[in-house]
C-alpha atoms as a PDB file:
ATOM      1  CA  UNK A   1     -16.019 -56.612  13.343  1.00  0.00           C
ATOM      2  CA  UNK A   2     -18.012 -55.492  10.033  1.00  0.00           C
ATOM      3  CA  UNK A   3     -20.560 -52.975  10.720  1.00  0.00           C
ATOM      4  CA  UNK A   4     -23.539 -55.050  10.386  1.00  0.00           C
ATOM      5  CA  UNK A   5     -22.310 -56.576  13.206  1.00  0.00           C
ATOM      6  CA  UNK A   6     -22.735 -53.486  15.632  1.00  0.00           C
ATOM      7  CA  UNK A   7     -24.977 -51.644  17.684  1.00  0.00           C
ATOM      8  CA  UNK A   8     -26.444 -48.895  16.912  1.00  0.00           C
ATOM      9  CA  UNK A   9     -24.519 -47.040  19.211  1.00  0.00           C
ATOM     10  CA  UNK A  10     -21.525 -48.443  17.694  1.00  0.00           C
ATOM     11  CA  UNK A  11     -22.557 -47.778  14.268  1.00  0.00           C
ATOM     12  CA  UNK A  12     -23.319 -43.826  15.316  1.00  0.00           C
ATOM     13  CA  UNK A  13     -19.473 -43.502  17.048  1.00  0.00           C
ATOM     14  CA  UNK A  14     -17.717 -45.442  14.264  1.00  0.00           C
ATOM     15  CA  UNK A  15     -19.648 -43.435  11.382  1.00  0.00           C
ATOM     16  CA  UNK A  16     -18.749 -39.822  13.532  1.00  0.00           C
ATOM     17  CA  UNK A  17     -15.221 -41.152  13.962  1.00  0.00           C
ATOM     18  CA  UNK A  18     -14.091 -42.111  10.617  1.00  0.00           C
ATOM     19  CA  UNK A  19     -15.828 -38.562   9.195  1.00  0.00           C
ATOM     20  CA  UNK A  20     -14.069 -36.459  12.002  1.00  0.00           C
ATOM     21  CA  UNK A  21     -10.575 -38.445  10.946  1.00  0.00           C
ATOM     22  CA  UNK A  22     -11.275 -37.297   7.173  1.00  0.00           C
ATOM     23  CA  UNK A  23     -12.119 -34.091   7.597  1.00  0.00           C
ATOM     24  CA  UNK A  24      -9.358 -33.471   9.700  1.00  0.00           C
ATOM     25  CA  UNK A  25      -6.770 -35.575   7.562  1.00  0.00           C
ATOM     26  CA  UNK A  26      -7.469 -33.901   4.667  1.00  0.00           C
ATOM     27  CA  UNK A  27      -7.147 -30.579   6.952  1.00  0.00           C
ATOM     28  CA  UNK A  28      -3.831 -31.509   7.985  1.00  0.00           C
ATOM     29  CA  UNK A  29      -2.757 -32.410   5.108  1.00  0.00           C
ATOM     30  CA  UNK A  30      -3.345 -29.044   3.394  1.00  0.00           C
ATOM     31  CA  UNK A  31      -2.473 -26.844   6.106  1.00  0.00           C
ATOM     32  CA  UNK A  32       1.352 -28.297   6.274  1.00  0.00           C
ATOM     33  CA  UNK A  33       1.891 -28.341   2.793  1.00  0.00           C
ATOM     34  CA  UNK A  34       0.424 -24.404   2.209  1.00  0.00           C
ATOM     35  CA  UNK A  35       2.546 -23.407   4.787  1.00  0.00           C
ATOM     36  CA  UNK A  36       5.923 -24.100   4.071  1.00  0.00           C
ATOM     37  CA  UNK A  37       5.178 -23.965   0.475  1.00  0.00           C
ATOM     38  CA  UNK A  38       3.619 -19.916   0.772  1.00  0.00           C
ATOM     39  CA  UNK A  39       7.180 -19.691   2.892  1.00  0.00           C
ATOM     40  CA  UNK A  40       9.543 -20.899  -0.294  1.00  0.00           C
ATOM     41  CA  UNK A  41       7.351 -18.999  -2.937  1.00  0.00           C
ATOM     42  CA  UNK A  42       7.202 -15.788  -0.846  1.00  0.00           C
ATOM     43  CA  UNK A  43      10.807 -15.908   0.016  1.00  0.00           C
ATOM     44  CA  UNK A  44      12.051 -16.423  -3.527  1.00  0.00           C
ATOM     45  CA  UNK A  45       9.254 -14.308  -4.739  1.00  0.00           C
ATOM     46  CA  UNK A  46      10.455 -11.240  -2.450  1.00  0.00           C
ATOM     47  CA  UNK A  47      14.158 -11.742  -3.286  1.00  0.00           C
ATOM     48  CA  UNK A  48      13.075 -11.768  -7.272  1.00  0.00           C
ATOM     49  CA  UNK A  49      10.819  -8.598  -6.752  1.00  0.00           C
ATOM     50  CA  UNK A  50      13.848  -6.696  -4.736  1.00  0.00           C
ATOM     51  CA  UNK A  51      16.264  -7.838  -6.685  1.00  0.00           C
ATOM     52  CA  UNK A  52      14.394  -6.730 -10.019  1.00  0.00           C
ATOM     53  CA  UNK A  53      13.656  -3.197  -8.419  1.00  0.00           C
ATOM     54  CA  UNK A  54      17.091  -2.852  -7.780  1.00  0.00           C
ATOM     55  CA  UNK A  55      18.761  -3.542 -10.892  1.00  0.00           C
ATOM     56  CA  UNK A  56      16.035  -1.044 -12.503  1.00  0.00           C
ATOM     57  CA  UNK A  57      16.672   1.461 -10.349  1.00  0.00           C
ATOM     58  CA  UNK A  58      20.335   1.489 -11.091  1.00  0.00           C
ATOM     59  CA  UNK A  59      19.889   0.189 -15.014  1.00  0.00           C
ATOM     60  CA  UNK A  60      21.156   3.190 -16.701  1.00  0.00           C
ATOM     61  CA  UNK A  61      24.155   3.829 -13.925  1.00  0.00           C
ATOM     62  CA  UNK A  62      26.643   1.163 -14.960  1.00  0.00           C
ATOM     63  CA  UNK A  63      27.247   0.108 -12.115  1.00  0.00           C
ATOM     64  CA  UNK A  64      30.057  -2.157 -11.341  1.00  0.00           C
ATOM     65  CA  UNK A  65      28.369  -4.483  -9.712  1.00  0.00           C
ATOM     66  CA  UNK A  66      25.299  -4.433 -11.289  1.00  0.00           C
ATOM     67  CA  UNK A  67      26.059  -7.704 -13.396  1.00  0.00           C
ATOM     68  CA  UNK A  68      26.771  -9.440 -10.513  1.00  0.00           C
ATOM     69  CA  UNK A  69      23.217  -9.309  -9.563  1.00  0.00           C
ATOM     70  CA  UNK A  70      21.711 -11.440 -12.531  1.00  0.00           C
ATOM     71  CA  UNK A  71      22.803 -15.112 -10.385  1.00  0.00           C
ATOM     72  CA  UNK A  72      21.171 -14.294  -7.254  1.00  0.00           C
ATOM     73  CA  UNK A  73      18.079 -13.062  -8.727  1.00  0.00           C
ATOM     74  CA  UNK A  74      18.314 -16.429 -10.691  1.00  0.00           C
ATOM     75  CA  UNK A  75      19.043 -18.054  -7.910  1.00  0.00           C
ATOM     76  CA  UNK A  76      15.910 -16.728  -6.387  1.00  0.00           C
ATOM     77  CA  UNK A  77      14.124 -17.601 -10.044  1.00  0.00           C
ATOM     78  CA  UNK A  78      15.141 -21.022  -9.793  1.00  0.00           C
ATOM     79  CA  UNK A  79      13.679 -21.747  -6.247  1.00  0.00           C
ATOM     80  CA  UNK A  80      10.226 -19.936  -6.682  1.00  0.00           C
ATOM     81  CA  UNK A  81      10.172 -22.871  -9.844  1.00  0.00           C
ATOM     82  CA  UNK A  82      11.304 -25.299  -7.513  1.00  0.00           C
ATOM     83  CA  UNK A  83       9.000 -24.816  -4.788  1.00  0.00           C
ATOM     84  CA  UNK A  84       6.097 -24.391  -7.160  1.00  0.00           C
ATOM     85  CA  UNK A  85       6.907 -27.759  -8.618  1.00  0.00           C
ATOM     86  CA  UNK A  86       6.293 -29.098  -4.657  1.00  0.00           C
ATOM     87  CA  UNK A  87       2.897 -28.147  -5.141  1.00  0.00           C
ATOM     88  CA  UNK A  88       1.853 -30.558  -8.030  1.00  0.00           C
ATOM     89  CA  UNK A  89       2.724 -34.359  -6.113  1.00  0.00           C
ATOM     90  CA  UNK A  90       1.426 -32.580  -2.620  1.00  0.00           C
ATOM     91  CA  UNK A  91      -1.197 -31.866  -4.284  1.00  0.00           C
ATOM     92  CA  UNK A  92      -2.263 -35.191  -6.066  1.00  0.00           C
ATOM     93  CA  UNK A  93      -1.279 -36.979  -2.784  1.00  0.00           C
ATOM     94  CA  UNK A  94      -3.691 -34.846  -0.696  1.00  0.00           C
ATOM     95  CA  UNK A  95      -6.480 -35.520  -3.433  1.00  0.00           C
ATOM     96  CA  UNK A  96      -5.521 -39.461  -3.603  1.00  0.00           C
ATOM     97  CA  UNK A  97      -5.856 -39.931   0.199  1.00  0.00           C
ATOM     98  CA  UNK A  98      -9.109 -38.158   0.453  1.00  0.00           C
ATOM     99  CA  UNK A  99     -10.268 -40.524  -2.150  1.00  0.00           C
ATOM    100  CA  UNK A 100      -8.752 -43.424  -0.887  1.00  0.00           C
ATOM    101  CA  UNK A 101      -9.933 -42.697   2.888  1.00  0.00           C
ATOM    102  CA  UNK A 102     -13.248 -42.435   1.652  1.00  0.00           C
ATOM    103  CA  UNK A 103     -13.649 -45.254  -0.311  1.00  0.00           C
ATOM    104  CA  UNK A 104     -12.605 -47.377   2.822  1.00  0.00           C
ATOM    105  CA  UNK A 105     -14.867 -45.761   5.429  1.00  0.00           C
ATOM    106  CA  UNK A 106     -18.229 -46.369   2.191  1.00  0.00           C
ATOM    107  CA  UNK A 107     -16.572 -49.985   1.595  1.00  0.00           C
ATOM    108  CA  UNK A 108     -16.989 -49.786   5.757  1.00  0.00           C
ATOM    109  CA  UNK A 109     -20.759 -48.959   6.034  1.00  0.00           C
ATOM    110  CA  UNK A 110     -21.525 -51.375   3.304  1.00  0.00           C
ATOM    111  CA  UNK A 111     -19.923 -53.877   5.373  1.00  0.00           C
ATOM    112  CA  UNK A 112     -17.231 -55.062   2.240  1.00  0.00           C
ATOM    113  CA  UNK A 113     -14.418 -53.918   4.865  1.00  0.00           C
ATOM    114  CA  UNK A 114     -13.862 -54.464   8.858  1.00  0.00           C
ATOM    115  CA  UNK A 115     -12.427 -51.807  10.985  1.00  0.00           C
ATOM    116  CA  UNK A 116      -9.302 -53.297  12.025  1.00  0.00           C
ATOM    117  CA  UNK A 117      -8.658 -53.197   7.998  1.00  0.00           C
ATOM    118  CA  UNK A 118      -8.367 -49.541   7.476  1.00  0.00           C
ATOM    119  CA  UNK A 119      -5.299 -48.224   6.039  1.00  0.00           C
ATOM    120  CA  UNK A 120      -3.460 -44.755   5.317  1.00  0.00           C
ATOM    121  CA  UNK A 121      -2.344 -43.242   2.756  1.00  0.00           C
ATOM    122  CA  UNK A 122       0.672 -41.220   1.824  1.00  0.00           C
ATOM    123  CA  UNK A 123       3.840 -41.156  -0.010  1.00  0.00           C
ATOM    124  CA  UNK A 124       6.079 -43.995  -1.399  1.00  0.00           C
ATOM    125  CA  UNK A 125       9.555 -43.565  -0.668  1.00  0.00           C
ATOM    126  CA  UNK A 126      10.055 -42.120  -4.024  1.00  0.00           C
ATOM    127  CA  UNK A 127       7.410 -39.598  -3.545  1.00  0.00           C
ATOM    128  CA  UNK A 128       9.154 -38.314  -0.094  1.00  0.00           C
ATOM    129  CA  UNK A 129      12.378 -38.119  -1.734  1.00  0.00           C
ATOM    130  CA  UNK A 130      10.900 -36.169  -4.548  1.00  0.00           C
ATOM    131  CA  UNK A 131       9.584 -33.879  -2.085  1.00  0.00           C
ATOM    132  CA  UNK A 132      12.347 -33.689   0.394  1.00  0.00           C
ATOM    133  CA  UNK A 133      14.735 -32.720  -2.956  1.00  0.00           C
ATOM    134  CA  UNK A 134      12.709 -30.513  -4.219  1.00  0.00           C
ATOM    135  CA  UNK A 135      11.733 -28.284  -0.933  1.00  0.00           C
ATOM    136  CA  UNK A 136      15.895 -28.581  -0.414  1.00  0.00           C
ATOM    137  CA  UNK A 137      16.939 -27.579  -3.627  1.00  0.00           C
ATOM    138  CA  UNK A 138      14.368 -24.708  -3.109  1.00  0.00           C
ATOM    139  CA  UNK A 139      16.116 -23.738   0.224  1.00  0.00           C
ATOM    140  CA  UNK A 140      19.211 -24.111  -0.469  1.00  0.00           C
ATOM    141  CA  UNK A 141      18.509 -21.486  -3.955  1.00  0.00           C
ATOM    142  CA  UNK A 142      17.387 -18.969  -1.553  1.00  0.00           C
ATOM    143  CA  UNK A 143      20.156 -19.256   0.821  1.00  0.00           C
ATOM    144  CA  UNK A 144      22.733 -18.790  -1.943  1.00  0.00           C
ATOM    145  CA  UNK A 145      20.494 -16.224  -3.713  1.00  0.00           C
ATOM    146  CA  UNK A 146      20.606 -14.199  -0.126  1.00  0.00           C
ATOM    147  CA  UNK A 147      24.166 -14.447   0.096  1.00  0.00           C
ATOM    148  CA  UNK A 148      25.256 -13.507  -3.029  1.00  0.00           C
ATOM    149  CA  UNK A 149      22.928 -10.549  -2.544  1.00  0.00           C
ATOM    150  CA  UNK A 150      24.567  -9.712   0.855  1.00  0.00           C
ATOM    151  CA  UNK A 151      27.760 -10.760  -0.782  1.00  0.00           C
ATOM    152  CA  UNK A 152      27.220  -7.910  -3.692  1.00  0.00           C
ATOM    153  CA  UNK A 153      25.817  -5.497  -1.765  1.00  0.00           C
ATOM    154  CA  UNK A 154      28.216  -4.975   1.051  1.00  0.00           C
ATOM    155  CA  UNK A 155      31.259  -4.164  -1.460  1.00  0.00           C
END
């Protein structure tokens, strides 16, 4: 059904529906990825920033385990990069699916596009296994970065 083909009434829901299911796509969308991104920057972040204090704290000591502190606090390095570089596809992804959603619900009230024809948007399989790597490698970083830290630290 195209929309020159409803009621008013339907016209009113339809045009409230599809502006509601934008707002709050676009909502979602953002929310999930902020979320567990802010998690992998501020845990690598925190381990870089403690780590860092700690090895200038003891700098002039010699400690002897004070070189064995440079690969976690890479380790921690590596997955701040790595969860930053989540950011960038999330990111054009989010933007691309606003676009796209819109362009369907205008294409909608100039009646180029019935209802039934709506489509989503998201990520390719590529994209999600981009993703999925990334946020993994990210993890897995911090996880070795933490126990290499506990590791050092509890000789």
């Amino acid at each position: 059904m195209k929309y020159k083909e409803m009621s008013k009434e339907q016209q009113e829901a339809f045009r409230s529906l599809f502006l509601n299911a934008l707002s709050i796509k676009s909502q979602e969308e953002q929310q999930y990825t902020q979320q567990f991104f802010r998690l992998l920057v501020l845990g690598n972040g925190t381990g870089i920033v403690l780590l860092v204090s700690f090895i200038g704290a003891n700098a002039g000591k010699n400690l002897p385990y004070f070189s064995d502190l440079v690969f976690p606090l890479t380790m921690f390095f590596i997955g701040a990069i790595l969860a930053a570089l989540v950011y960038f596809p999330l990111m054009s992804v989010a933007s691309q699916a606003t676009v796209h959603i819109a362009n369907q619900v205008n294409d909608f009230f100039l009646n180029k596009l019935n209802v039934e024809d709506f489509q989503g948007y998201g990520f390719n399989g590529i994209g999600r296994a981009i993703i999925f790597l990334l946020l993994i490698s990210s993890l897995v970083a911090f996880c070795i970065g933490m126990y290499q830290c506990i590791k050092v630290l509890s000789m």
